[in-house]
N, C-alpha and C. Protein backbone atom coordinates (compact mmCIF):
# COMPACT_ATOMS: atom_id res chain seq x y z
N UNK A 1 6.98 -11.48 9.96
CA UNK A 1 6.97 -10.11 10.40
C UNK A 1 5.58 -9.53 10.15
N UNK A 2 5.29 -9.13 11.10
CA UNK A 2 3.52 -8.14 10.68
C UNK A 2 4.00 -6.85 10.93
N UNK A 3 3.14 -5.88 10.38
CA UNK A 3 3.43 -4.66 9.80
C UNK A 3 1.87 -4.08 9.73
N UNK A 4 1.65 -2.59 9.92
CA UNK A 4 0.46 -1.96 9.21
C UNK A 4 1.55 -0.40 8.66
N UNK A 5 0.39 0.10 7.89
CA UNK A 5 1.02 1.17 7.58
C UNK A 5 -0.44 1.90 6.78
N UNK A 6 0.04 3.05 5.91
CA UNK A 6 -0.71 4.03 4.47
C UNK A 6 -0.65 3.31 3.80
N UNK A 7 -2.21 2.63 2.89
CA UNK A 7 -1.48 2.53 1.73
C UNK A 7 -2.60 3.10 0.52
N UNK A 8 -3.31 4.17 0.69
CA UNK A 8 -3.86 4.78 0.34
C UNK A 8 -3.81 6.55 0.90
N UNK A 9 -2.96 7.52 1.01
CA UNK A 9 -3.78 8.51 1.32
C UNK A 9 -5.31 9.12 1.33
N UNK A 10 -5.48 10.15 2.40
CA UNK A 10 -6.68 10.74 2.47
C UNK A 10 -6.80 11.56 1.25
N UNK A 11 -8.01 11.48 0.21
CA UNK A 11 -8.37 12.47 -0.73
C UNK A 11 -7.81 14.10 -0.14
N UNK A 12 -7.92 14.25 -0.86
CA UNK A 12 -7.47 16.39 -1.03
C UNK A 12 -8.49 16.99 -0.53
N UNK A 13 -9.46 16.93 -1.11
CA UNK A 13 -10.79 17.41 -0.58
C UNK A 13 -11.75 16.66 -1.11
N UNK A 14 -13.15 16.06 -0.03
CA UNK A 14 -13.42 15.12 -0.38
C UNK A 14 -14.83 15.39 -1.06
N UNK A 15 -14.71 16.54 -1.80
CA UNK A 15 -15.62 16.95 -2.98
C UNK A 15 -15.02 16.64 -4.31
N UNK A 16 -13.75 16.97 -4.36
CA UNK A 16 -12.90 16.71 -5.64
C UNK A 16 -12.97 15.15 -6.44
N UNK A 17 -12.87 15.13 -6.94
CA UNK A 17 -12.69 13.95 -7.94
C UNK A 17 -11.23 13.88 -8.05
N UNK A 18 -10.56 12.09 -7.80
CA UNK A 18 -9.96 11.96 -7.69
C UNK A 18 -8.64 12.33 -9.25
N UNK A 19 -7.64 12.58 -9.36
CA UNK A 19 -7.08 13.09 -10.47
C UNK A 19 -6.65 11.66 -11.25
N UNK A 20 -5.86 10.67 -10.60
CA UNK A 20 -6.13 9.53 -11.51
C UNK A 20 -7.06 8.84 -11.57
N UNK A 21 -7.23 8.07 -12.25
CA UNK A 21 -8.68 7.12 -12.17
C UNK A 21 -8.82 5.95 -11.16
N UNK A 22 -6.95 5.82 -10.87
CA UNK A 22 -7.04 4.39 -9.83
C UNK A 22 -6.96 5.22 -8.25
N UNK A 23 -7.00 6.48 -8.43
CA UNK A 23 -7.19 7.14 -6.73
C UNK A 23 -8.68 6.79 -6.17
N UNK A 24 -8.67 6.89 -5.24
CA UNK A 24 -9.67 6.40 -4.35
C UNK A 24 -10.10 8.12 -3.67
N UNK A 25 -11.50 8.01 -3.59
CA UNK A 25 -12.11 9.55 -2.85
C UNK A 25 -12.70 8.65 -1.97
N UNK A 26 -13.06 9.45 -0.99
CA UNK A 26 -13.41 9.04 0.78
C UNK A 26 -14.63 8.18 0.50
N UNK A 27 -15.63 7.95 -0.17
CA UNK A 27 -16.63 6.94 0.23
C UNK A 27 -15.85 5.65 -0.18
N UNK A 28 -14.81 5.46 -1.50
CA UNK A 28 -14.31 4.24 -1.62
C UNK A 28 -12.88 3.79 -0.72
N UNK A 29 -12.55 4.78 -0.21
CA UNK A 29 -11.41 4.32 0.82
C UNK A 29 -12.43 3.98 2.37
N UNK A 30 -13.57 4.31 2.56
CA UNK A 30 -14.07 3.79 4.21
C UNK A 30 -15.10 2.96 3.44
N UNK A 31 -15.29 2.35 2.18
CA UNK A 31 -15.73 1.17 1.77
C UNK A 31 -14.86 -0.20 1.40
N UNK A 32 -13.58 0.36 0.95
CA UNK A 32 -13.27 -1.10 1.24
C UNK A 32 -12.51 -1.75 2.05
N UNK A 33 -13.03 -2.82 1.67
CA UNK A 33 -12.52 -4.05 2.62
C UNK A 33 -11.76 -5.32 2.10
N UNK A 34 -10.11 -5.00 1.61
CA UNK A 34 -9.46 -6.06 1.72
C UNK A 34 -9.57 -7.54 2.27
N UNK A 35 -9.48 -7.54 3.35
CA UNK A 35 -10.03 -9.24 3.83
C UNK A 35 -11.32 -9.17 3.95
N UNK A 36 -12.09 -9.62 3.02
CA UNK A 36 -13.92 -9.86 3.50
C UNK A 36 -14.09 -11.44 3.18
N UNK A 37 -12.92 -11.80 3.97
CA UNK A 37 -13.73 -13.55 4.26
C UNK A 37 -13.40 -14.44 3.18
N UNK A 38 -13.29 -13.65 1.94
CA UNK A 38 -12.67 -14.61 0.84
C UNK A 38 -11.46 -14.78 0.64
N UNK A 39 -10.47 -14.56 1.44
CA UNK A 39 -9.07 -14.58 1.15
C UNK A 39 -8.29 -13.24 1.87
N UNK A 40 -7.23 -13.17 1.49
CA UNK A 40 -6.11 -12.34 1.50
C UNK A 40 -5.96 -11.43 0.53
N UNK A 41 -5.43 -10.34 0.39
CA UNK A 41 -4.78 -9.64 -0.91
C UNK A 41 -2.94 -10.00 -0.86
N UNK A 42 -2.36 -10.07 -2.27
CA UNK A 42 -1.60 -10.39 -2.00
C UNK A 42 -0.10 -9.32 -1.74
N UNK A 43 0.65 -9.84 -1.26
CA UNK A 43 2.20 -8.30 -0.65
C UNK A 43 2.96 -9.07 -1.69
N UNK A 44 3.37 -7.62 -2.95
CA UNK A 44 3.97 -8.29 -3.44
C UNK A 44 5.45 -7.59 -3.18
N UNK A 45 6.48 -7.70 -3.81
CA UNK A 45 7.73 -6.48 -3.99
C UNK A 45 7.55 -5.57 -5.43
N UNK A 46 7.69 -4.48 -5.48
CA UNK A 46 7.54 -3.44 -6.32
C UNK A 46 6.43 -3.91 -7.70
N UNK A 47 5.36 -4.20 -7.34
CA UNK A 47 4.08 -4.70 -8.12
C UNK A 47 4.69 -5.94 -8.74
N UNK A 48 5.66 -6.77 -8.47
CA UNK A 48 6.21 -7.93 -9.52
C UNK A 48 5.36 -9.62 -9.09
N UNK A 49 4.79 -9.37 -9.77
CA UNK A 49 3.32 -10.68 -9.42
C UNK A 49 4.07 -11.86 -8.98
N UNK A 50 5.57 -11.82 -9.58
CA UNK A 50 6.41 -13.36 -9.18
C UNK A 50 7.61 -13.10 -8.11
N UNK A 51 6.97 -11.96 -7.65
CA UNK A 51 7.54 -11.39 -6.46
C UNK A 51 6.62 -11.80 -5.11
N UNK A 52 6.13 -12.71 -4.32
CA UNK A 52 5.35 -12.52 -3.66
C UNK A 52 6.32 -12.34 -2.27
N UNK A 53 5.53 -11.25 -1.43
CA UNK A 53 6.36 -11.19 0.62
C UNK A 53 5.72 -11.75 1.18
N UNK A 54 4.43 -11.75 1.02
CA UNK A 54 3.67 -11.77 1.92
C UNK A 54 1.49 -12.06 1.71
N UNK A 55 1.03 -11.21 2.82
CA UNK A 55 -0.35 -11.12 2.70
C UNK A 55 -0.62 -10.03 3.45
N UNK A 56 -1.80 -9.38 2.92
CA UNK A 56 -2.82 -8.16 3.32
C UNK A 56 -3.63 -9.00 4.53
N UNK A 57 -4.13 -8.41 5.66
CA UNK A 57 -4.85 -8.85 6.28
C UNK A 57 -6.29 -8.14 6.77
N UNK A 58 -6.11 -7.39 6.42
CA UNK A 58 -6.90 -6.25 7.02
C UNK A 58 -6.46 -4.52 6.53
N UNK A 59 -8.40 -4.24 6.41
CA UNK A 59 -7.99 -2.70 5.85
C UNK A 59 -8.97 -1.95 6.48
N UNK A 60 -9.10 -0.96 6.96
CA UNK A 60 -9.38 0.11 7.37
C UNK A 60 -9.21 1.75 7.48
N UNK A 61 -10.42 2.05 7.60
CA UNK A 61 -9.76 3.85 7.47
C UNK A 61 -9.58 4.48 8.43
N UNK A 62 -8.29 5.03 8.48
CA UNK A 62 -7.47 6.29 9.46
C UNK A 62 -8.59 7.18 10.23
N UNK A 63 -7.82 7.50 10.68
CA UNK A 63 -8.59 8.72 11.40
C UNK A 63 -8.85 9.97 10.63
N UNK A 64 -7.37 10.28 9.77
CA UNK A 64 -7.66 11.73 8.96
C UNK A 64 -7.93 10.94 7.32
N UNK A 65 -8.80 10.00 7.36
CA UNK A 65 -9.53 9.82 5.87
C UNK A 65 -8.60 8.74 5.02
N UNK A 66 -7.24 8.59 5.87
CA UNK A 66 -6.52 7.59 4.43
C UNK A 66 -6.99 5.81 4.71
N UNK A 67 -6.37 5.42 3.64
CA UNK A 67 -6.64 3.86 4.15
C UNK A 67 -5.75 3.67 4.79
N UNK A 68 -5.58 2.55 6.17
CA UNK A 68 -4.47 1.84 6.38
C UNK A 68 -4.79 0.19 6.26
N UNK A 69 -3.61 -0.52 6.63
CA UNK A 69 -4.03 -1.52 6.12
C UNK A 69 -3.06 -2.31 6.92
N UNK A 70 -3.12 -3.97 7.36
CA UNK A 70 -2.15 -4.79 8.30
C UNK A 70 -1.92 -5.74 7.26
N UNK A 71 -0.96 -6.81 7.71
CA UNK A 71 -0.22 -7.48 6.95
C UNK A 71 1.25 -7.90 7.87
N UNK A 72 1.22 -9.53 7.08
CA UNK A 72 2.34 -10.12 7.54
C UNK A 72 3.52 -10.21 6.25
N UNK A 73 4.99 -10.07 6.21
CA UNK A 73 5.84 -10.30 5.58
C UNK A 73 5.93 -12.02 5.70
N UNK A 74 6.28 -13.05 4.71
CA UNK A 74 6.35 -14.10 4.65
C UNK A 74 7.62 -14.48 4.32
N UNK A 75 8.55 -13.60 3.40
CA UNK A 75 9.50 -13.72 2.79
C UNK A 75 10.78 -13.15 3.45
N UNK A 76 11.85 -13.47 4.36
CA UNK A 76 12.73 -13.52 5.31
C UNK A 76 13.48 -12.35 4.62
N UNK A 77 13.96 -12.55 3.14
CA UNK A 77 15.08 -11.73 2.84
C UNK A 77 13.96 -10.27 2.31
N UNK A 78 13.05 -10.13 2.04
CA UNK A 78 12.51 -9.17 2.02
C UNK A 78 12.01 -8.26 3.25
N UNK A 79 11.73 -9.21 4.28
CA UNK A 79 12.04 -8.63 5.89
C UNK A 79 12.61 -7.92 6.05
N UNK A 80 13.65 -8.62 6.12
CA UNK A 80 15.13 -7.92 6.46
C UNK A 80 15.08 -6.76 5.79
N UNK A 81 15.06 -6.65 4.40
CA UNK A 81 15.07 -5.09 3.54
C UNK A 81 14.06 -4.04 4.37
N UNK A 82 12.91 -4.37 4.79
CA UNK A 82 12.14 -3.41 5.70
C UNK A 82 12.75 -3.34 6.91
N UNK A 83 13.09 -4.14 7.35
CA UNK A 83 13.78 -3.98 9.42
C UNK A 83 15.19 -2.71 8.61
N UNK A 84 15.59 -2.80 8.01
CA UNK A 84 16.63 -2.10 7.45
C UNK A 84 16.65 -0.91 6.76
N UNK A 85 14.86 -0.69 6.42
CA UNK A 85 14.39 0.39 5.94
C UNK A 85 14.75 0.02 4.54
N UNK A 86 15.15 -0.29 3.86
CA UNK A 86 14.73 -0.54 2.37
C UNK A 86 13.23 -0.24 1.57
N UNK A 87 13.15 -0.90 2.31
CA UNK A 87 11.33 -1.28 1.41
C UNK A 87 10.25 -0.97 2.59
N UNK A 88 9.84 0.19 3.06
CA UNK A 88 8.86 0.69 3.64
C UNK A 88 7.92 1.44 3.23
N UNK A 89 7.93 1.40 1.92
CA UNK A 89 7.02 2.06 1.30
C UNK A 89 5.65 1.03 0.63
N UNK A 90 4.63 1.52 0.56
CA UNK A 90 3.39 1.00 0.49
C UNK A 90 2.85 1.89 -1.12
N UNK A 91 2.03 0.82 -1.85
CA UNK A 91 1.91 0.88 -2.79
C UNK A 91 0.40 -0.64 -3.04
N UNK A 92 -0.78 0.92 -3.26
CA UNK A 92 -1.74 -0.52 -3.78
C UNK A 92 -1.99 -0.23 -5.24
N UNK A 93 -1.99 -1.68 -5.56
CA UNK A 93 -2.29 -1.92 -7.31
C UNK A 93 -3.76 -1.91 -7.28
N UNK A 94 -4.20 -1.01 -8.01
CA UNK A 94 -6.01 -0.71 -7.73
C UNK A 94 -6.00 -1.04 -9.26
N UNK A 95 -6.79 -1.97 -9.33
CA UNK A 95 -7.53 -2.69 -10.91
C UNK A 95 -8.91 -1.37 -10.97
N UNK A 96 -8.88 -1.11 -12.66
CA UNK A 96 -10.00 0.09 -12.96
C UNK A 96 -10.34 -0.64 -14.32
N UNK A 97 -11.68 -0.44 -14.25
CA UNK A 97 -12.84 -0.89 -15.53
C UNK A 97 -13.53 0.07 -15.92
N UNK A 98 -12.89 0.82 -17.63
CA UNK A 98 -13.59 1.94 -17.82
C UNK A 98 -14.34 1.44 -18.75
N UNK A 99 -15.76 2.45 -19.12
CA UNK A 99 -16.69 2.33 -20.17
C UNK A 99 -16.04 2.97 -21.49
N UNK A 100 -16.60 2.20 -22.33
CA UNK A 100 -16.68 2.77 -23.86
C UNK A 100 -15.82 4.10 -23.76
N UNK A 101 -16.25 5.36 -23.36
CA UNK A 101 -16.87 6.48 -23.12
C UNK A 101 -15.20 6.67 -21.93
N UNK A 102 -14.57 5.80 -21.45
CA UNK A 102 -13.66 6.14 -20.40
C UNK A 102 -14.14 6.74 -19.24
N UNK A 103 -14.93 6.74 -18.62
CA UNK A 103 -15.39 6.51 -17.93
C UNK A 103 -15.41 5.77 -16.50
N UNK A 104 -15.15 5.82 -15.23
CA UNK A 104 -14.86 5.01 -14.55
C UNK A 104 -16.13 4.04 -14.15
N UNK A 105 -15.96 2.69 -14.23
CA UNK A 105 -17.21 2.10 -14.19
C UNK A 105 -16.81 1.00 -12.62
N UNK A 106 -15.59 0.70 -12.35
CA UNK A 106 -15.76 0.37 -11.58
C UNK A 106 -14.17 0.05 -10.78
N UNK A 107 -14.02 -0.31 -9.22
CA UNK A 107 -12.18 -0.25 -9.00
C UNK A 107 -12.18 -1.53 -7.85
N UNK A 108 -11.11 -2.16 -7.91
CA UNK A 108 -10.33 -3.15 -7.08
C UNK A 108 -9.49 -2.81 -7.05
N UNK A 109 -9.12 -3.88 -5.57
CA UNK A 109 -8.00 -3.33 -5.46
C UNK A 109 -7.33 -5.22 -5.84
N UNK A 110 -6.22 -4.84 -6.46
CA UNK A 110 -5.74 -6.57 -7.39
C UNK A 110 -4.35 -6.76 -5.95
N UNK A 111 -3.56 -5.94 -5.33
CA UNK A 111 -2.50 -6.11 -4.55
C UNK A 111 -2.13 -4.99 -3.74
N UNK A 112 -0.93 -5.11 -2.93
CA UNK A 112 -0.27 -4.24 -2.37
C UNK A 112 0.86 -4.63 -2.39
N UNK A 113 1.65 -3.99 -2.27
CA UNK A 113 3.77 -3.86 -2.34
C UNK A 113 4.24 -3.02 -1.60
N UNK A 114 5.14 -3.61 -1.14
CA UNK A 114 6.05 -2.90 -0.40
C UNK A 114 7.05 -2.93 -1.74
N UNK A 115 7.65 -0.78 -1.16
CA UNK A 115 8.25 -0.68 -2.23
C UNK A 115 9.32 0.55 -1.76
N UNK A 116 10.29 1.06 -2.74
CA UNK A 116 11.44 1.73 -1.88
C UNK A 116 10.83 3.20 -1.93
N UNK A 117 10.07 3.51 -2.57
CA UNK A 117 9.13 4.68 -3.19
C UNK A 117 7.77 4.70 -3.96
N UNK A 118 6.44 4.94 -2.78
CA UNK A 118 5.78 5.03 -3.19
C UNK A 118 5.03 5.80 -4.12
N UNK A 119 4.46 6.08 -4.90
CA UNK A 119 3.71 6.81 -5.97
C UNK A 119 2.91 7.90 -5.46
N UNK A 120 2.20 7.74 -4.59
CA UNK A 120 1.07 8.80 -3.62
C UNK A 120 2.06 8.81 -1.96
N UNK A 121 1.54 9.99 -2.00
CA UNK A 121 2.44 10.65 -0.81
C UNK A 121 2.14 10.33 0.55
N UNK A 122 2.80 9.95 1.59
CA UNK A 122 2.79 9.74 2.77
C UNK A 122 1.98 7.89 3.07
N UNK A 123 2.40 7.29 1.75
CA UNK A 123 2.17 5.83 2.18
C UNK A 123 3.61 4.93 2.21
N UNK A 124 3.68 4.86 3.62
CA UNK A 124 4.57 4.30 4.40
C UNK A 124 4.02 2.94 5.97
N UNK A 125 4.75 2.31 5.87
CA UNK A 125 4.84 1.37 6.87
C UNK A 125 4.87 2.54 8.27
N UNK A 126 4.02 2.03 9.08
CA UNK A 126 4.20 2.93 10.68
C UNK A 126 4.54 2.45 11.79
N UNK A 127 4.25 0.97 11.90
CA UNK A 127 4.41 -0.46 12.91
C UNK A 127 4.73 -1.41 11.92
N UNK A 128 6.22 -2.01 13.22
CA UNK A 128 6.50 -3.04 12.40
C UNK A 128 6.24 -4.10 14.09
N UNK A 129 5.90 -5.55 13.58
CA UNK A 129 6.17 -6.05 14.31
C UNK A 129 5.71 -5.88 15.94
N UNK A 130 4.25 -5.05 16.13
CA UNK A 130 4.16 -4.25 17.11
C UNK A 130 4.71 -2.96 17.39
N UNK A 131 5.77 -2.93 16.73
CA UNK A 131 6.68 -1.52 17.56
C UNK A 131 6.38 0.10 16.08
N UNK A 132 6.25 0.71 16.94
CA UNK A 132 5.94 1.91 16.22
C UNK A 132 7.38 2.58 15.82
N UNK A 133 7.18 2.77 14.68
CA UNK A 133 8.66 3.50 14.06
C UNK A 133 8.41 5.00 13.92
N UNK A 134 9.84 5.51 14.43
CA UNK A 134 9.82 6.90 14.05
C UNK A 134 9.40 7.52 12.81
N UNK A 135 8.87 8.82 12.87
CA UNK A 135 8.56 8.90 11.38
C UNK A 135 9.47 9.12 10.65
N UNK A 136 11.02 9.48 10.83
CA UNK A 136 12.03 9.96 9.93
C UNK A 136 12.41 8.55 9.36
N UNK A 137 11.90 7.17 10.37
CA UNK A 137 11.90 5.66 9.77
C UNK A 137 11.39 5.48 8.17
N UNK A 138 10.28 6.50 7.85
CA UNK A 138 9.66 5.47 6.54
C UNK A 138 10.21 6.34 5.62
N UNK A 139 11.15 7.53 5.93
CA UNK A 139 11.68 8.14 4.55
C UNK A 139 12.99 6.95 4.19
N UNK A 140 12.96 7.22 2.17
CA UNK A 140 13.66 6.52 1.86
C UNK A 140 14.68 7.44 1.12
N UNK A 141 15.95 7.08 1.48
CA UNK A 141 16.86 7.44 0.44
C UNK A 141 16.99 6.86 -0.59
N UNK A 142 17.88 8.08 -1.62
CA UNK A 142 18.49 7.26 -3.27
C UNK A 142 18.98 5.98 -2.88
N UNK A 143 19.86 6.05 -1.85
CA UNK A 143 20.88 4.58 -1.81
C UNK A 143 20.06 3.65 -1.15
N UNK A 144 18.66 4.20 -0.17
CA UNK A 144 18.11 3.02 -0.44
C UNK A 144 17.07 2.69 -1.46
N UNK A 145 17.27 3.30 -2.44
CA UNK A 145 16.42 3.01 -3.57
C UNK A 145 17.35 2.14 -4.86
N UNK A 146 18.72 2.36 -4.49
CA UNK A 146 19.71 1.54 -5.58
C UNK A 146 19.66 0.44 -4.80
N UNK A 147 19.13 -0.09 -3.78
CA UNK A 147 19.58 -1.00 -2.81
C UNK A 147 18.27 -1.88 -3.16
N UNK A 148 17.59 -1.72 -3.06
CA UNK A 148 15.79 -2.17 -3.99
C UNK A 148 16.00 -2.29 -5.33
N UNK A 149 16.58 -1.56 -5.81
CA UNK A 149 16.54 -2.23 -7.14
C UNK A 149 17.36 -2.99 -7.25
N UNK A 150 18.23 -3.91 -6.79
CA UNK A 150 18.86 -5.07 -6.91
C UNK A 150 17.81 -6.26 -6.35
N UNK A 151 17.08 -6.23 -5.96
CA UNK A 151 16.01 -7.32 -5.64
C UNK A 151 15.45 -8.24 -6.13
């Protein structure tokens, strides 16, 4: 199954400093680049490293400032949980290296997940499979959030 979606929102204002340390402000969301030739990033399910779906293929920035990003599902029964709306939520694990001092010194991004509820707002799956989903598609309910956590 291939898929793109959010998986970064657009900063607030792109003077502000981001409020966590693993948020991304607009020069580091239209700087990076997930696939640069060395590999894949990896899709995991709800950040669980021995969870793997899939692969990142590609990242790029939106039109109104967020990241989006493509990707294939690898893992059949985790498919299915997205064709079903389960798991349409997007979630990147951004690795941060602070100084002494806390300080942000530097950010990766280590993964992405599909997940039943993302952390930052409006990162959702938008195309699955070619086909564009409604937007009332990437909201998730409680029951599908008890439905993810059996996974």
């Amino acid at each position: 199954m291939s898929f793109k979606g959010v998986a970064h929102p657009p900063p607030v204002n792109k003077n502000e400093s981001p409020t966590c340390s693993a948020d991304l402000n607009s020069a580091e969301i239209c700087t990076t680049k997930i696939n640069t030739g060395n590999g894949t990033l990896p899709l995991l399910v709800e950040h669980n490293e021995a969870h793997e779906a899939g692969k990142v293929l590609a990242s790029w920035e939106g039109p109104g400032g967020d990241l989006r990003v493509a990707g294939i599902v690898t893992n059949k029964s985790v498919a299915e949980k997205i064709r079903q709306g389960y798991l349409r939520g997007l979630s990147l694990g951004t690795n941060v290296w602070h100084d002494g001092k806390g300080k942000t010194v530097a950010k990766w991004q280590q993964e992405l997940s599909v997940c039943s509820m993302p952390a930052r707002k409006n990162c959702f799956m938008y195309e699955i499979d070619g086909s564009r989903l409604p937007p009332h598609a990437s909201q998730v309910s409680r029951r599908n959030q008890r439905e993810c956590a059996r996974l």
